[in-house]
N, C-alpha and C. Protein backbone atom coordinates (compact mmCIF):
# COMPACT_ATOMS: atom_id res chain seq x y z
N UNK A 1 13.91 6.35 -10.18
CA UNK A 1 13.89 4.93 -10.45
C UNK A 1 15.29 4.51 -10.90
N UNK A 2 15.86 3.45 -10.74
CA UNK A 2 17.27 3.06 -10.56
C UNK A 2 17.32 1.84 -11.35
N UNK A 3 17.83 2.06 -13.04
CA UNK A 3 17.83 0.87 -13.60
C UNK A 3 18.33 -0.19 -13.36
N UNK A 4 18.94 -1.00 -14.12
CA UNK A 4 19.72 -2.17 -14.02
C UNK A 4 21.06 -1.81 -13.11
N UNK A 5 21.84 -2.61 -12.16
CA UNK A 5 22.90 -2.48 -11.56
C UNK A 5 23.23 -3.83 -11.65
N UNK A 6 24.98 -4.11 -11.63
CA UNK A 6 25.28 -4.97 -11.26
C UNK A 6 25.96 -5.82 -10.24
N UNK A 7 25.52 -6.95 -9.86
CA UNK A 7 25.94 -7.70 -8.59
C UNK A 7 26.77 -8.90 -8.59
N UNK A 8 27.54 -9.46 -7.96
CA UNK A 8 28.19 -10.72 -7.81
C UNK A 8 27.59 -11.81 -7.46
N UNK A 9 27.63 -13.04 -7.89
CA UNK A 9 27.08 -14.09 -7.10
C UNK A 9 27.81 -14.42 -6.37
N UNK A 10 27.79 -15.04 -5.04
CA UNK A 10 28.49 -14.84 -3.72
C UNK A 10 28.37 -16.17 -3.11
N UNK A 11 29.37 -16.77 -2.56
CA UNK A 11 29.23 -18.30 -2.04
C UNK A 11 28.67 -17.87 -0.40
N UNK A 12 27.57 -18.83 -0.48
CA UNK A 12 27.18 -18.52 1.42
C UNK A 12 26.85 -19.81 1.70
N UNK A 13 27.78 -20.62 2.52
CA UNK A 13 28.00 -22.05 2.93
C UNK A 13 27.96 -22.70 1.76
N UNK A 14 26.82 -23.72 1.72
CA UNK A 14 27.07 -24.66 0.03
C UNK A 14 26.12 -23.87 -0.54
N UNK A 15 25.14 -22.49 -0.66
CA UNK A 15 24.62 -21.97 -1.31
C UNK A 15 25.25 -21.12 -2.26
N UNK A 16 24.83 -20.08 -2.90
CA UNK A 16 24.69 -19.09 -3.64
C UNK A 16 23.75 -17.85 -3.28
N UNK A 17 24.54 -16.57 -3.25
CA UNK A 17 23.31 -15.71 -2.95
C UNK A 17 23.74 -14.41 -3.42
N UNK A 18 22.99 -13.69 -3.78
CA UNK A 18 23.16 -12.23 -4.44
C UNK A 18 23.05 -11.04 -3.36
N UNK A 19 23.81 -9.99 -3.53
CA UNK A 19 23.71 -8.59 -2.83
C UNK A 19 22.72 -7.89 -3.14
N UNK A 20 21.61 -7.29 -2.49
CA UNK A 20 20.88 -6.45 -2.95
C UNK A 20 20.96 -5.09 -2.80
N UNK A 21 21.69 -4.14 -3.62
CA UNK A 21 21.52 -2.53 -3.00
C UNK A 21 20.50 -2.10 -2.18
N UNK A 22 20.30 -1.80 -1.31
CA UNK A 22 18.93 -1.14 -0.36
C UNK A 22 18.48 0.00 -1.29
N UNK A 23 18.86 0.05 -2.47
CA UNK A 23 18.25 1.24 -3.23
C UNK A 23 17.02 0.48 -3.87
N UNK A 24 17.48 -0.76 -3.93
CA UNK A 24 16.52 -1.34 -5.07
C UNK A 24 15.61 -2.51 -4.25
N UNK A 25 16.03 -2.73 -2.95
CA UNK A 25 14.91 -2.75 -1.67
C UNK A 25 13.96 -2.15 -1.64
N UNK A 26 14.59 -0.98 -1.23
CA UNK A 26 13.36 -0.15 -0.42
C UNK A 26 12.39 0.49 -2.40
N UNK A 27 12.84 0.53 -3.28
CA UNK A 27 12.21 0.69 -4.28
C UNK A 27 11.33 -0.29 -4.57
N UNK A 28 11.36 -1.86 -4.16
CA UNK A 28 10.81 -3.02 -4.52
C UNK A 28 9.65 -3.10 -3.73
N UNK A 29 9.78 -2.26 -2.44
CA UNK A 29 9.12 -2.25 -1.17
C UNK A 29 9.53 -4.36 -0.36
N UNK A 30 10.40 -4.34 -0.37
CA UNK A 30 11.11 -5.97 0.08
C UNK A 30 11.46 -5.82 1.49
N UNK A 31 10.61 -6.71 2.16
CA UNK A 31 10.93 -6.96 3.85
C UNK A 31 11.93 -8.10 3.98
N UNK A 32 10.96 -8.39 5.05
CA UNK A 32 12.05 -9.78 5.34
C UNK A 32 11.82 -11.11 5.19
N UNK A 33 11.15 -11.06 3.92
CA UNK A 33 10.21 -12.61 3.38
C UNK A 33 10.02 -11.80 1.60
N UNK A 34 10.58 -12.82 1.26
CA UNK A 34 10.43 -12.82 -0.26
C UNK A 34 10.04 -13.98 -0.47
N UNK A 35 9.74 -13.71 -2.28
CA UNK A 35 8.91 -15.17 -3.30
C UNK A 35 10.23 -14.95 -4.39
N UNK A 36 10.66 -16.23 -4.82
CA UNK A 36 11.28 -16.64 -5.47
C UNK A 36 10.70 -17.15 -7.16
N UNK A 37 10.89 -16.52 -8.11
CA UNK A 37 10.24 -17.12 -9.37
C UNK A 37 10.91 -17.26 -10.46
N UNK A 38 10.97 -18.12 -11.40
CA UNK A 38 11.36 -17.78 -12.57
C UNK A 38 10.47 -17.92 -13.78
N UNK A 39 10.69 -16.27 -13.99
CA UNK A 39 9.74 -16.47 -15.41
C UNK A 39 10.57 -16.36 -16.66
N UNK A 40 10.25 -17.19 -17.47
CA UNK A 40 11.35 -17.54 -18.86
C UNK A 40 12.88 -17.51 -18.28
N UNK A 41 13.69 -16.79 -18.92
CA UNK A 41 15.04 -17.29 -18.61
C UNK A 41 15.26 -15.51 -17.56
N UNK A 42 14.51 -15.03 -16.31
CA UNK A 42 14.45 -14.22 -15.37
C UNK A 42 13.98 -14.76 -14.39
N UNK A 43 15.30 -14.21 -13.55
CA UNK A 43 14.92 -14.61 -11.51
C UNK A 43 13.80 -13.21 -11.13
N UNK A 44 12.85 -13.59 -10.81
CA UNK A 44 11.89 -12.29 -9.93
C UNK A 44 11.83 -12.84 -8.67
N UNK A 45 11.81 -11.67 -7.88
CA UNK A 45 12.36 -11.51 -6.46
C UNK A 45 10.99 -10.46 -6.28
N UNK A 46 9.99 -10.73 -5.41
CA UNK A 46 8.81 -9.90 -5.12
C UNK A 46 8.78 -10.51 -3.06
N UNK A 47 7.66 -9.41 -3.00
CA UNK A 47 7.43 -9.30 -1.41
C UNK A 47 6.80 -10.75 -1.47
N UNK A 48 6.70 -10.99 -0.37
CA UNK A 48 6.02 -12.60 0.13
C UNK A 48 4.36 -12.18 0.17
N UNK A 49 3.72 -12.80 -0.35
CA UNK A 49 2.36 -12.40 -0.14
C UNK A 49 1.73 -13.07 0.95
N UNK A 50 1.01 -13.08 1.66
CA UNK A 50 0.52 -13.16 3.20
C UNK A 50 -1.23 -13.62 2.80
N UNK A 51 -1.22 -14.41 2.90
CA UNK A 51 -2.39 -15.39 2.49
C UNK A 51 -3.66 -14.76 3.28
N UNK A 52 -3.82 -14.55 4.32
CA UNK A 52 -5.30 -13.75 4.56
C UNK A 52 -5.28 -12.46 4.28
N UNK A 53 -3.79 -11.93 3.67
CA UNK A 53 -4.49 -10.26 3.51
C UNK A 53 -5.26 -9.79 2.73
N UNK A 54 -5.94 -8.66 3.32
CA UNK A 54 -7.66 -8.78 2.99
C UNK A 54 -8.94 -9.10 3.34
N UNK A 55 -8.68 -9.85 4.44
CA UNK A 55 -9.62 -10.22 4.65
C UNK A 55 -10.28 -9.72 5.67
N UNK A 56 -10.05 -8.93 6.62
CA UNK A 56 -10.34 -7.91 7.73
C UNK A 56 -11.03 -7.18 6.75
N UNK A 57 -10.63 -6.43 5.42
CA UNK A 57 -11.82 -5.70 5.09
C UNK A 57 -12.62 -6.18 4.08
N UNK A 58 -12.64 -7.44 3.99
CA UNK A 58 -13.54 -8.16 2.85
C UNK A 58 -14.57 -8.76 3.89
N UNK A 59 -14.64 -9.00 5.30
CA UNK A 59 -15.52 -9.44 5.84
C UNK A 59 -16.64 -7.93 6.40
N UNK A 60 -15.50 -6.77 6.57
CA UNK A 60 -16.33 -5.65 6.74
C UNK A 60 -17.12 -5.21 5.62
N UNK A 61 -16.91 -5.58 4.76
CA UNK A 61 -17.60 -5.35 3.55
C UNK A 61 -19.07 -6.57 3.68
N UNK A 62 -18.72 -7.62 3.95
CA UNK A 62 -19.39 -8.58 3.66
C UNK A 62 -20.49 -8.17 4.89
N UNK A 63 -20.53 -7.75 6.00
CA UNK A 63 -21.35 -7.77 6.93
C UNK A 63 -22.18 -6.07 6.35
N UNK A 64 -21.50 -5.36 6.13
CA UNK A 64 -22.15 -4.09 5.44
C UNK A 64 -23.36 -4.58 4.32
N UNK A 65 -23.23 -5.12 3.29
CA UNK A 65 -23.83 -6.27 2.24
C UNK A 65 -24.74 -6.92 3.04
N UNK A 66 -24.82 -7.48 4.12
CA UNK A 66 -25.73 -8.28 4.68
C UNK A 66 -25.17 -9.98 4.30
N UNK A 67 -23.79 -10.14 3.66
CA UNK A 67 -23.62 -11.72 2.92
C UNK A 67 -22.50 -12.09 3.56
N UNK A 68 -22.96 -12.08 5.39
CA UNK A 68 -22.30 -12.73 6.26
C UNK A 68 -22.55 -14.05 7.28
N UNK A 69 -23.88 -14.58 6.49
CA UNK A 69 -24.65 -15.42 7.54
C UNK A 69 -23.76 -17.11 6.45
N UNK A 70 -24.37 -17.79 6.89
CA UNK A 70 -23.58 -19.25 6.83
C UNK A 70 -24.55 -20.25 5.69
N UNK A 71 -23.56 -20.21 4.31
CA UNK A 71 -23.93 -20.83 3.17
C UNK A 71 -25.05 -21.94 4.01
N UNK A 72 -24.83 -23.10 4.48
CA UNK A 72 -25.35 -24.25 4.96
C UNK A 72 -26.28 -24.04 6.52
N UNK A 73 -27.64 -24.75 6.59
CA UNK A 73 -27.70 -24.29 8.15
C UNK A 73 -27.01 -25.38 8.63
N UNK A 74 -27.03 -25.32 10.32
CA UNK A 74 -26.15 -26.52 11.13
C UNK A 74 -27.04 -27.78 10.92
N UNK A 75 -26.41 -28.41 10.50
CA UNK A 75 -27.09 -30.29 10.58
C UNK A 75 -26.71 -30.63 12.21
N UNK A 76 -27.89 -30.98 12.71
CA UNK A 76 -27.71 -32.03 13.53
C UNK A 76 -27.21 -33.20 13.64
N UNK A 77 -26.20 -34.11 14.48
CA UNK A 77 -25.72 -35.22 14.38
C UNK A 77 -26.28 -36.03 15.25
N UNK A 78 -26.40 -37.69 15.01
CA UNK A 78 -27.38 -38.20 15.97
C UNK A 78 -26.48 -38.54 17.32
N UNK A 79 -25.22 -37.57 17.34
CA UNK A 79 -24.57 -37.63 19.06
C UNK A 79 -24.97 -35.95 19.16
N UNK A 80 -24.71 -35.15 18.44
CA UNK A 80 -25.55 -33.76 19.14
C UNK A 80 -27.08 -34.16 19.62
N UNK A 81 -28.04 -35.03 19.37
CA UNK A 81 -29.40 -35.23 19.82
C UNK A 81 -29.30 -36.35 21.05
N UNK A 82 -28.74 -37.07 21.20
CA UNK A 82 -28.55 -38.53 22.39
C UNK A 82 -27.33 -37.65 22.89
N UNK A 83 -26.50 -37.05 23.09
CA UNK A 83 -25.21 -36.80 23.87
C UNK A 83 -25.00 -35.38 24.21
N UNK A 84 -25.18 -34.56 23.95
CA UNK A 84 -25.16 -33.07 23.89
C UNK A 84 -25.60 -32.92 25.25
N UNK A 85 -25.28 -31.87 25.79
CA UNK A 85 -26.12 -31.62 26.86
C UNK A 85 -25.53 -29.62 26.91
N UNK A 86 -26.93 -29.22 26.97
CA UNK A 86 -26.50 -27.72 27.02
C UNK A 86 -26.59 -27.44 28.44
């Protein structure tokens, strides 16, 4: 594990941006999408979290359980009964 190191802040066009050692990459496990935070007076730099992950095995779970069928049944609309045609 690779404590504290230090880096430059670096002009990139009208931004600002920091060097990251690939030591402390590949230790972070950091692709190519990060989250930006500040907690109290610290920048955290974490992986991007990916909004459905999980859910491939939370539905395999859910159908194993049997608590895969549909909160509501289908309501009929009075154009599904006059307009529909199967």
């Amino acid at each position: 594990m690779v404590s504290a190191i230090k880096t430059q802040v670096i002009r990139i066009g009208n931004s600002q941006g920091i060097r990251i050692p690939k030591v402390l990459i590949e230790q972070c496990g950091l692709h190519s999408e990060v989250e930006l935070a500040v907690q109290e007076d610290c920048l955290v730099v974490r992986p991007a979290s990916r909004p459905r992950e999980g859910w491939e095995e939370a539905c395999i779970e859910m159908v194993k359980n049997g608590d895969d069928s549909l909160l509501d049944g289908a309501i009929a609309t009075t154009w599904d009964n006059a307009e529909w045609e199967w």
